[in-house]
N, C-alpha and C. Protein backbone atom coordinates (compact mmCIF):
# COMPACT_ATOMS: atom_id res chain seq x y z
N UNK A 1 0.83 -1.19 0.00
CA UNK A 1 0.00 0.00 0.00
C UNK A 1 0.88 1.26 0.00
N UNK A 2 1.98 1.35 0.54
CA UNK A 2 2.83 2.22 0.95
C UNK A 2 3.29 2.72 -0.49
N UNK A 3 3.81 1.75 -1.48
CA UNK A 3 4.49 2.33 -2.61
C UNK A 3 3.94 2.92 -3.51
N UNK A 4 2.15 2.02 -3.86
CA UNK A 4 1.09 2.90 -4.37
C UNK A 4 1.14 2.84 -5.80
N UNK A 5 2.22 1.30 -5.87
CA UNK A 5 2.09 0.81 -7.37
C UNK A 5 0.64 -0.23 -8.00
N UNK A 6 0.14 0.08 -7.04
CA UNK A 6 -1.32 -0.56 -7.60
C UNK A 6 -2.12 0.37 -8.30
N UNK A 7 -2.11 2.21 -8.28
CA UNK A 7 -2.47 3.05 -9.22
C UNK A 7 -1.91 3.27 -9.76
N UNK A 8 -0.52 2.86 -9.93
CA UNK A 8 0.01 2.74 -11.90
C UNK A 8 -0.77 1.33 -12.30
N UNK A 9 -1.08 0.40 -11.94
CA UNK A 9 -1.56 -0.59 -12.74
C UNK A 9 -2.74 -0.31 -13.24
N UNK A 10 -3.55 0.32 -12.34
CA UNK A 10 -5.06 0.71 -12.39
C UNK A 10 -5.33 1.64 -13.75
N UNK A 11 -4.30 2.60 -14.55
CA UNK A 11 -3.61 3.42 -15.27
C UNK A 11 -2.88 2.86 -16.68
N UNK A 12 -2.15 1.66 -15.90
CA UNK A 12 -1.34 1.03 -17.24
C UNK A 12 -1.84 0.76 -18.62
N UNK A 13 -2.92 0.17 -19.08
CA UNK A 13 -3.41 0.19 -19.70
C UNK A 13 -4.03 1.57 -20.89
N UNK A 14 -4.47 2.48 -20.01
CA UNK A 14 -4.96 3.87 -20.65
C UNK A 14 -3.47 4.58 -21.29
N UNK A 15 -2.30 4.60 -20.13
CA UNK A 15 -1.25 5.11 -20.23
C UNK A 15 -0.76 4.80 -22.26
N UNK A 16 -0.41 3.08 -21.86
CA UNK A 16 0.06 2.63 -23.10
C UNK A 16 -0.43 2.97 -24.58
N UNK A 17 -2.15 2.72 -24.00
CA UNK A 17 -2.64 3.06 -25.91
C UNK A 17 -2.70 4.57 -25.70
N UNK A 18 -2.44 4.83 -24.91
CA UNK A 18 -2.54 7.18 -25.25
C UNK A 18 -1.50 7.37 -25.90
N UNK A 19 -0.36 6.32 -25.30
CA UNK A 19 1.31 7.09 -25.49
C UNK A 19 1.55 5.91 -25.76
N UNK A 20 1.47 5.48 -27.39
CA UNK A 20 1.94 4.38 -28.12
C UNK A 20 3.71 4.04 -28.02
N UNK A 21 3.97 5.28 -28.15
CA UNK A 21 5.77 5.24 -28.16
C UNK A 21 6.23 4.65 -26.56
N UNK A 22 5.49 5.11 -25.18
CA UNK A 22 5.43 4.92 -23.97
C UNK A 22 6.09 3.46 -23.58
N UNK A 23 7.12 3.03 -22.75
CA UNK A 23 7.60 2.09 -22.42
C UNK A 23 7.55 2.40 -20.62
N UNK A 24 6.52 1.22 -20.16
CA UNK A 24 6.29 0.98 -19.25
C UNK A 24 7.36 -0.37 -18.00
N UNK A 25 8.11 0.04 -17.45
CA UNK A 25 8.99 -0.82 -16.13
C UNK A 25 8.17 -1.04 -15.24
N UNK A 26 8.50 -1.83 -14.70
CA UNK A 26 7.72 -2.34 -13.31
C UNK A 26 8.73 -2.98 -12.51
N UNK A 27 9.35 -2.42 -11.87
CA UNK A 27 10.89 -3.57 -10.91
C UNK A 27 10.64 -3.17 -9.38
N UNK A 28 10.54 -4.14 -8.70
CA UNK A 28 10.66 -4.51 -7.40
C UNK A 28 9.71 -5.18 -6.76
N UNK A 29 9.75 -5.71 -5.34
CA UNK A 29 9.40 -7.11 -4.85
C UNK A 29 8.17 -6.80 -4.91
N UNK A 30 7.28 -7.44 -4.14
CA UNK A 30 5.25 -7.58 -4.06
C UNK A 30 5.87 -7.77 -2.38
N UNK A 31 5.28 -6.62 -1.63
CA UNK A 31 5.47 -6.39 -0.45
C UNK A 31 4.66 -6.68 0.51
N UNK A 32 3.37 -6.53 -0.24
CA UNK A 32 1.47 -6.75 0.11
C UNK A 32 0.45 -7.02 -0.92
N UNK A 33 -0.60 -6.52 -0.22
CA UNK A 33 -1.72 -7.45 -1.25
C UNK A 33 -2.16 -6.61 -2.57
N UNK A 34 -1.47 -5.03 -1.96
CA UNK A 34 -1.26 -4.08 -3.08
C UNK A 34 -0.61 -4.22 -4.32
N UNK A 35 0.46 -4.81 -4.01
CA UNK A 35 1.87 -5.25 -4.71
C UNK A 35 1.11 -6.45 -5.36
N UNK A 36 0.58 -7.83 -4.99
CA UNK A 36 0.02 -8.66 -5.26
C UNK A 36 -0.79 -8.57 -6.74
N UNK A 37 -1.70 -7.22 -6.41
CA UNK A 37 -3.08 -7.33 -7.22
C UNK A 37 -2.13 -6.32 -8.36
N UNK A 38 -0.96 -5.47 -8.34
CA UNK A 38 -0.65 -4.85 -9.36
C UNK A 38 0.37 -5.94 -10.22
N UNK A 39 1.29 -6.73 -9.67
CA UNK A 39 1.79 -7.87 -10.46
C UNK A 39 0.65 -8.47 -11.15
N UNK A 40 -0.45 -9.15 -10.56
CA UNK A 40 -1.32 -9.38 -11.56
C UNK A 40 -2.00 -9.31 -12.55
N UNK A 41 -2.29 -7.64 -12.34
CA UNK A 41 -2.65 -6.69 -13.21
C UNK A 41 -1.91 -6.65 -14.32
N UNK A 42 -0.61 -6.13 -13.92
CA UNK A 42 0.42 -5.98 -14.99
C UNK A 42 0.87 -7.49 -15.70
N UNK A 43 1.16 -8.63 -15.25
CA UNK A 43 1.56 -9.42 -15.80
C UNK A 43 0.05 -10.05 -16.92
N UNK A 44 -0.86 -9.71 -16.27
CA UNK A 44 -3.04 -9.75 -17.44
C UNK A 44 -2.37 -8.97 -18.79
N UNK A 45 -1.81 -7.64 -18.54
CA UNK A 45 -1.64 -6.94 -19.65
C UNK A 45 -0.77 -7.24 -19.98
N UNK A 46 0.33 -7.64 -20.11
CA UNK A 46 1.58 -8.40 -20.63
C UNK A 46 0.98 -9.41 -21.28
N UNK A 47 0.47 -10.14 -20.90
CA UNK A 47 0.20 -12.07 -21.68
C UNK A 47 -0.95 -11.18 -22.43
N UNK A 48 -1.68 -10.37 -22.33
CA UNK A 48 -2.73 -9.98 -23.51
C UNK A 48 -1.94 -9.89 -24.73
N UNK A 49 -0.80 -9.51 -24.61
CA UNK A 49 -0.06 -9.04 -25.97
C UNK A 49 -0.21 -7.96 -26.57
N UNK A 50 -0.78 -7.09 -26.43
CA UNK A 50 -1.01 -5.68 -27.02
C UNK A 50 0.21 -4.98 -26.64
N UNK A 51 0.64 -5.12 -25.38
CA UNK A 51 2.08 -4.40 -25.56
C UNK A 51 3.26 -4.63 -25.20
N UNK A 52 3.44 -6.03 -25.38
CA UNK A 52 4.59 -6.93 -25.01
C UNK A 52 5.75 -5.83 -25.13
N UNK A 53 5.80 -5.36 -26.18
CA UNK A 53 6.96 -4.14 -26.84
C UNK A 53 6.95 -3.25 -25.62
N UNK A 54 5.74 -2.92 -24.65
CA UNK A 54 5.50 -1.67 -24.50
C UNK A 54 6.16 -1.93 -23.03
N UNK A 55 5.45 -3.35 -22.24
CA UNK A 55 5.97 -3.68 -20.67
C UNK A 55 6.52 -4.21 -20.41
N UNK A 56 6.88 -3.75 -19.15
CA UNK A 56 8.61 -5.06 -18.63
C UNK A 56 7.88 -5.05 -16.73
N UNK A 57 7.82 -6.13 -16.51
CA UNK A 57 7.23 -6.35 -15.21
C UNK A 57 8.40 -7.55 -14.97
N UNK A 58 9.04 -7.27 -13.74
CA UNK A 58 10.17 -7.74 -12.81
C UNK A 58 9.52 -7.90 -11.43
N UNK A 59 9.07 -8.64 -11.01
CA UNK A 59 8.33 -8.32 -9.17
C UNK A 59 9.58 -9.07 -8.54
N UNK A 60 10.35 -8.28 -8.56
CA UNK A 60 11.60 -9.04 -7.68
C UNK A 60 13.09 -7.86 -7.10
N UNK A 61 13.42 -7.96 -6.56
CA UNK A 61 14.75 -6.90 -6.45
C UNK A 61 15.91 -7.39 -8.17
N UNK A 62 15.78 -6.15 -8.41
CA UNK A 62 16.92 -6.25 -9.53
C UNK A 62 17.81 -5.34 -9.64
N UNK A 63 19.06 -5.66 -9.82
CA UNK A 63 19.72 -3.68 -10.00
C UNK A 63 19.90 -3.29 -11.47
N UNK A 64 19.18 -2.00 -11.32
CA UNK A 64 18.89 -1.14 -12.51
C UNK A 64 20.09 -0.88 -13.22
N UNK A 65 20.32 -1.10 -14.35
CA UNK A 65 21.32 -0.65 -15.26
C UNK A 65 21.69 0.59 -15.28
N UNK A 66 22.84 1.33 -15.16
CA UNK A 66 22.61 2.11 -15.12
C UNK A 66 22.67 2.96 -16.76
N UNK A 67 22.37 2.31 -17.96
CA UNK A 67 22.27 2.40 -19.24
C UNK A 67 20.52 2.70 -18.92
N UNK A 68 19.52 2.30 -18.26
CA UNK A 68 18.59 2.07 -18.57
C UNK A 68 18.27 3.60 -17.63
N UNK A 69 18.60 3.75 -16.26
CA UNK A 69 18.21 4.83 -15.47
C UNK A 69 18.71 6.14 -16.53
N UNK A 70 19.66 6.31 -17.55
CA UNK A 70 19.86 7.64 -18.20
C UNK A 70 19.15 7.37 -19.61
N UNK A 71 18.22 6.02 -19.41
CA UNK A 71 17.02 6.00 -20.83
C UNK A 71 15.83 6.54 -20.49
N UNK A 72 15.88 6.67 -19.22
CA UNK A 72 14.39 7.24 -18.28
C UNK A 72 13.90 8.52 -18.56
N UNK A 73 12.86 9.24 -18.88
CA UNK A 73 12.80 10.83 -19.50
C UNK A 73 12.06 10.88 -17.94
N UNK A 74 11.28 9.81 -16.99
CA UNK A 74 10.78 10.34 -15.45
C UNK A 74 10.52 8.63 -14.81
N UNK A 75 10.27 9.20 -13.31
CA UNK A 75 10.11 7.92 -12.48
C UNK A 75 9.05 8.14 -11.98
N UNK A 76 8.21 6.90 -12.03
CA UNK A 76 6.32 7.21 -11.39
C UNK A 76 6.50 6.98 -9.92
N UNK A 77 6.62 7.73 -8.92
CA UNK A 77 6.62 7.56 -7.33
C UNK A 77 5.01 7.82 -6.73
N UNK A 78 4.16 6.90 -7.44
CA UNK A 78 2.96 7.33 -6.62
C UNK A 78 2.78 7.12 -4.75
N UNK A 79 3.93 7.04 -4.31
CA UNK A 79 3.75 6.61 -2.76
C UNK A 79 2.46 7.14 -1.86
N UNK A 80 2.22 6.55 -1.27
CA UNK A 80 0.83 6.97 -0.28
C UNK A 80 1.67 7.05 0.74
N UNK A 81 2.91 6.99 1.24
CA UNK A 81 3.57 7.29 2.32
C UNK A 81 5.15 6.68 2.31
N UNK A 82 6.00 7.90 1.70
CA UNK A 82 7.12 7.39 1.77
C UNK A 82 8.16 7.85 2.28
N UNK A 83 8.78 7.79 3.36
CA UNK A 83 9.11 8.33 4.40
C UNK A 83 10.88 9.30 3.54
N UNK A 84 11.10 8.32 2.86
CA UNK A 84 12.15 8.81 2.16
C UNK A 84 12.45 7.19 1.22
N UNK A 85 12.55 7.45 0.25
CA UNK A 85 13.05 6.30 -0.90
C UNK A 85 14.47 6.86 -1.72
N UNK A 86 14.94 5.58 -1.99
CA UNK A 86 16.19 5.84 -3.00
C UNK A 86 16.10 5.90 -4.17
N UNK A 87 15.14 5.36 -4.89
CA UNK A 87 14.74 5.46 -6.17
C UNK A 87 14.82 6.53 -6.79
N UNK A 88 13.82 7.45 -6.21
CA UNK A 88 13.68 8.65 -6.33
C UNK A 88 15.20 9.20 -6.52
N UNK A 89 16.46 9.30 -5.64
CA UNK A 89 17.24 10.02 -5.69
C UNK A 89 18.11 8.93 -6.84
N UNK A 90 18.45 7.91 -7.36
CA UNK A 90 18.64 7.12 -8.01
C UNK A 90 18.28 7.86 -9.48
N UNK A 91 17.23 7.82 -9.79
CA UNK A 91 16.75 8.32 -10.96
C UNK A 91 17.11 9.58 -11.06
N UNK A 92 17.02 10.50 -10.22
CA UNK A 92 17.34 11.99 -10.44
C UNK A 92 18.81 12.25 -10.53
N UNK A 93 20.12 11.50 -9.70
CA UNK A 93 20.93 11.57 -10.30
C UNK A 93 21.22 11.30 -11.90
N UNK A 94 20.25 10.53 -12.46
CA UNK A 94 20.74 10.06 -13.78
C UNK A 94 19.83 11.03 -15.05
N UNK A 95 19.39 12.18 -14.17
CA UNK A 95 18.39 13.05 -14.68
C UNK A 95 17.16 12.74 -15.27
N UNK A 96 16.50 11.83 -14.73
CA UNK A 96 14.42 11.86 -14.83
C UNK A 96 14.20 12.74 -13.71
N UNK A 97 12.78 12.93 -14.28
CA UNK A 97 12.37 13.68 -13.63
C UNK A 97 11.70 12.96 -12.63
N UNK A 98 11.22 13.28 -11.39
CA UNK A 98 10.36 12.41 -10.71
C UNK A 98 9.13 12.52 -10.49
N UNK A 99 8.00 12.13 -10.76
CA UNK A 99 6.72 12.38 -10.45
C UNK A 99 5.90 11.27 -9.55
């Protein structure tokens, strides 16, 4: 609940067909039942195939390339409560923006 990646999933879909060019990440563990229902979500729209090209869903700790963090134009931080994250400062060193 905390990370608040279950309203990018809720989103993913609209996101992709608005912003055809749009390449959607998804990296890190399933923490709760939040985390749970957005892996699901996301991995429904993955096996649909409409935008295999478009998503990359990882529900696991991975370390980010750092080729891939200076491919980033922003980072989606929808947190409902985040006391302080590294991501955030992760990405902004490599210049995205953070939202």
């Amino acid at each position: 609940k905390q990370k608040g990646v279950d309203y990018i999933a809720d989103v993913a879909e609209w996101m992709l067909s608005t912003y055809p060019n749009a390449q959607l990440l998804m990296i890190g563990p399933v923490g709760d039942c939040f985390g749970s229902y957005a892996k699901a979500k996301f991995e429904a729209i993955h096996e649909g195939g409409r935008f295999k090209e478009n998503l990359f869903v990882y529900a696991d700790f991975l370390v980010v390339p750092q080729e891939l963090k200076l491919a980033c134009d922003f980072c989606l931080m929808p947190s409902r409560d985040e006391p302080f994250g590294y991501v955030d400062i992760e990405f902004a060193w490599f210049g995205a923006s953070i939202v």
